[in-house]
C-alpha atoms as a PDB file:
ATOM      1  CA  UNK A   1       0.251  17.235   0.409  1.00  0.00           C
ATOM      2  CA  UNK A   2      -0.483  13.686  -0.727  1.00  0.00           C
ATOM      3  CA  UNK A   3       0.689  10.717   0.743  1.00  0.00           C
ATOM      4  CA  UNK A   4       0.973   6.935  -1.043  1.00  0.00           C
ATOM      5  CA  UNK A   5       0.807   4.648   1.202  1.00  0.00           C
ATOM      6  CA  UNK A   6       2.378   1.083   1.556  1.00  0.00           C
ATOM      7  CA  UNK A   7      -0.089  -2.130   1.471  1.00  0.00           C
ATOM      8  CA  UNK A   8       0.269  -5.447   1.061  1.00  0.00           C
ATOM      9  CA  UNK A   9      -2.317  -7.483  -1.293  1.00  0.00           C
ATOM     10  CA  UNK A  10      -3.949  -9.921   1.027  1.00  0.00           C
ATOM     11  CA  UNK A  11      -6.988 -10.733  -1.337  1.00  0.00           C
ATOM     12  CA  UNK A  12      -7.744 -10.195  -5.464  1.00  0.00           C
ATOM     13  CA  UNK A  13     -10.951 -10.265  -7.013  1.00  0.00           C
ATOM     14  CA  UNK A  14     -11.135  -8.772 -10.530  1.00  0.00           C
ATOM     15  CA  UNK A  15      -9.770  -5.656 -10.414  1.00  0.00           C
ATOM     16  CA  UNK A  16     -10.672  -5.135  -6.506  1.00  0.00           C
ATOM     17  CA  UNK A  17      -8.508  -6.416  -4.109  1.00  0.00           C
ATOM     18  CA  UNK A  18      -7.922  -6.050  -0.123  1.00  0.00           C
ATOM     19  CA  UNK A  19      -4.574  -5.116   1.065  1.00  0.00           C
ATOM     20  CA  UNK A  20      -3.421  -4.685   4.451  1.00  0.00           C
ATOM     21  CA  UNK A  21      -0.799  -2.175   6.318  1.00  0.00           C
ATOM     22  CA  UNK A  22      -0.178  -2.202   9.830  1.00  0.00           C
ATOM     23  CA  UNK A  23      -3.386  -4.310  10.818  1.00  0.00           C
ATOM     24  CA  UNK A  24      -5.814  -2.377   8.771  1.00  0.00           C
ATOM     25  CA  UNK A  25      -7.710  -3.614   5.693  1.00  0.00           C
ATOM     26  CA  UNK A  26      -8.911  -1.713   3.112  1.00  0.00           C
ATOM     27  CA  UNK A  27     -10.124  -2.727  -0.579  1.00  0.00           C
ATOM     28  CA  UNK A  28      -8.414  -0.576  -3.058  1.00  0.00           C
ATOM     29  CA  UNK A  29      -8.919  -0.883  -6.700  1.00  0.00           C
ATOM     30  CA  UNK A  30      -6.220  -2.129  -8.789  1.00  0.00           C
ATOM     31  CA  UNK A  31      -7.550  -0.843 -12.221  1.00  0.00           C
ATOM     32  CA  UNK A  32      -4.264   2.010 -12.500  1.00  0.00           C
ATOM     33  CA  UNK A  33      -2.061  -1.145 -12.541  1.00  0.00           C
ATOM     34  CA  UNK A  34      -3.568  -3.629 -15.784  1.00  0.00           C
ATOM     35  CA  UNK A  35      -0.216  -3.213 -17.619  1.00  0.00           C
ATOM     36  CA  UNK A  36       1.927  -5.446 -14.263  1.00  0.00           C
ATOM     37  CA  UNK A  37      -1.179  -6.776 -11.936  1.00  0.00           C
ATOM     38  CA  UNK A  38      -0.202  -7.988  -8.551  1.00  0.00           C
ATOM     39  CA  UNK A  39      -0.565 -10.860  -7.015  1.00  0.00           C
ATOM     40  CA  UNK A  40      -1.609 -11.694  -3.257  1.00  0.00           C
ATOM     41  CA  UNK A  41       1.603 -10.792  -1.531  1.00  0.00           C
ATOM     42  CA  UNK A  42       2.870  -8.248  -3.266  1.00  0.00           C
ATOM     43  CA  UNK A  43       3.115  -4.399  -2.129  1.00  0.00           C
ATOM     44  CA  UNK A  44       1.932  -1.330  -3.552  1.00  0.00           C
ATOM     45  CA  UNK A  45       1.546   2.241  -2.990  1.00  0.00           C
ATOM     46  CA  UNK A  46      -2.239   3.366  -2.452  1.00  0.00           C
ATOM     47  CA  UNK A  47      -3.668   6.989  -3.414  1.00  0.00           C
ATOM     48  CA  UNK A  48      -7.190   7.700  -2.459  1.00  0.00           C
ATOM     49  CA  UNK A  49      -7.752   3.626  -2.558  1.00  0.00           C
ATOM     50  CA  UNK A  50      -6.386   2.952  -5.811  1.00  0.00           C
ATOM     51  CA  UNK A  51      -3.297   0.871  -6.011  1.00  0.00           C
ATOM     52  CA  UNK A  52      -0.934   3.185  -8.252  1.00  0.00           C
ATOM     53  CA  UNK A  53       2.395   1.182  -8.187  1.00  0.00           C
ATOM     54  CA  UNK A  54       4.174  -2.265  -7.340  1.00  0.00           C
ATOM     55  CA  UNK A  55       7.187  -1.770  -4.276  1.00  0.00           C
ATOM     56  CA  UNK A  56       9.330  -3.746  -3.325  1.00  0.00           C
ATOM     57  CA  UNK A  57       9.085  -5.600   0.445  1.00  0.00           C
ATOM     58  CA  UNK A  58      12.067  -3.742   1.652  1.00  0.00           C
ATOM     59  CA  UNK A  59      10.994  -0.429   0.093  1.00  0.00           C
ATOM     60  CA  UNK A  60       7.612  -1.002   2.054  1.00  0.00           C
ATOM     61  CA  UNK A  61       9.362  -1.272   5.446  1.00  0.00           C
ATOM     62  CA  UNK A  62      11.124   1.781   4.607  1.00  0.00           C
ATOM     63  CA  UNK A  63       8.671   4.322   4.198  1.00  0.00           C
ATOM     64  CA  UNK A  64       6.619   2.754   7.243  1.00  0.00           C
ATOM     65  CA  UNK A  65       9.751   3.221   9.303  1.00  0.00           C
ATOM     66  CA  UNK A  66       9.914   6.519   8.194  1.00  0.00           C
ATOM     67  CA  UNK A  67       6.544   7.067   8.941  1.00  0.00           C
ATOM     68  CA  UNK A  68       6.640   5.923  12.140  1.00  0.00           C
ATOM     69  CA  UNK A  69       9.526   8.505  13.179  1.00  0.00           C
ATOM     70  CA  UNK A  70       7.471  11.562  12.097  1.00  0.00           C
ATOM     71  CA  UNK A  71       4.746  10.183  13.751  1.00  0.00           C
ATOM     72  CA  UNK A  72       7.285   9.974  16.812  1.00  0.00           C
ATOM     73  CA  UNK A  73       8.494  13.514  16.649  1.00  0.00           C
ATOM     74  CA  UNK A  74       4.505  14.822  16.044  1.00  0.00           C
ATOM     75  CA  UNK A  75       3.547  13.532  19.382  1.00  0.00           C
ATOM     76  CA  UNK A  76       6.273  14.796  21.171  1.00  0.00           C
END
């Protein structure tokens, strides 16, 4: 199975950038996304450290609140 997972752009530098998701930075590439770069602020969906699609904010806190309850039930 492979997962995306939400970040937010905290830093851009060419096509490298760091983004951030529940207080842990990573840089990512943003090289899959030249046709709509984003801009520090903005979320995406990161594969294997490449930045593979713009979210939305809300759409962000979705899938972290649904990771968070599988997380939940895993533990238990």
């Amino acid at each position: 199975m492979c997962l995306g997972i939400p970040m937010q752009i905290i830093g851009i530098d060419g096509f490298n950038a760091r983004a951030a998701a529940k207080g842990v930075e990573r840089d990512i590439s943003l090289f899959m996304l030249q046709d709509e770069p984003p801009a520090i602020g903005d979320f995406v969906i990161v594969h294997v450290g490449y930045a593979i699609q713009k979210i939305s904010e809300e759409d962000a806190r979705q899938s972290w609140e649904l990771f968070d309850q599988i997380l939940a039930e895993s533990d238990a």
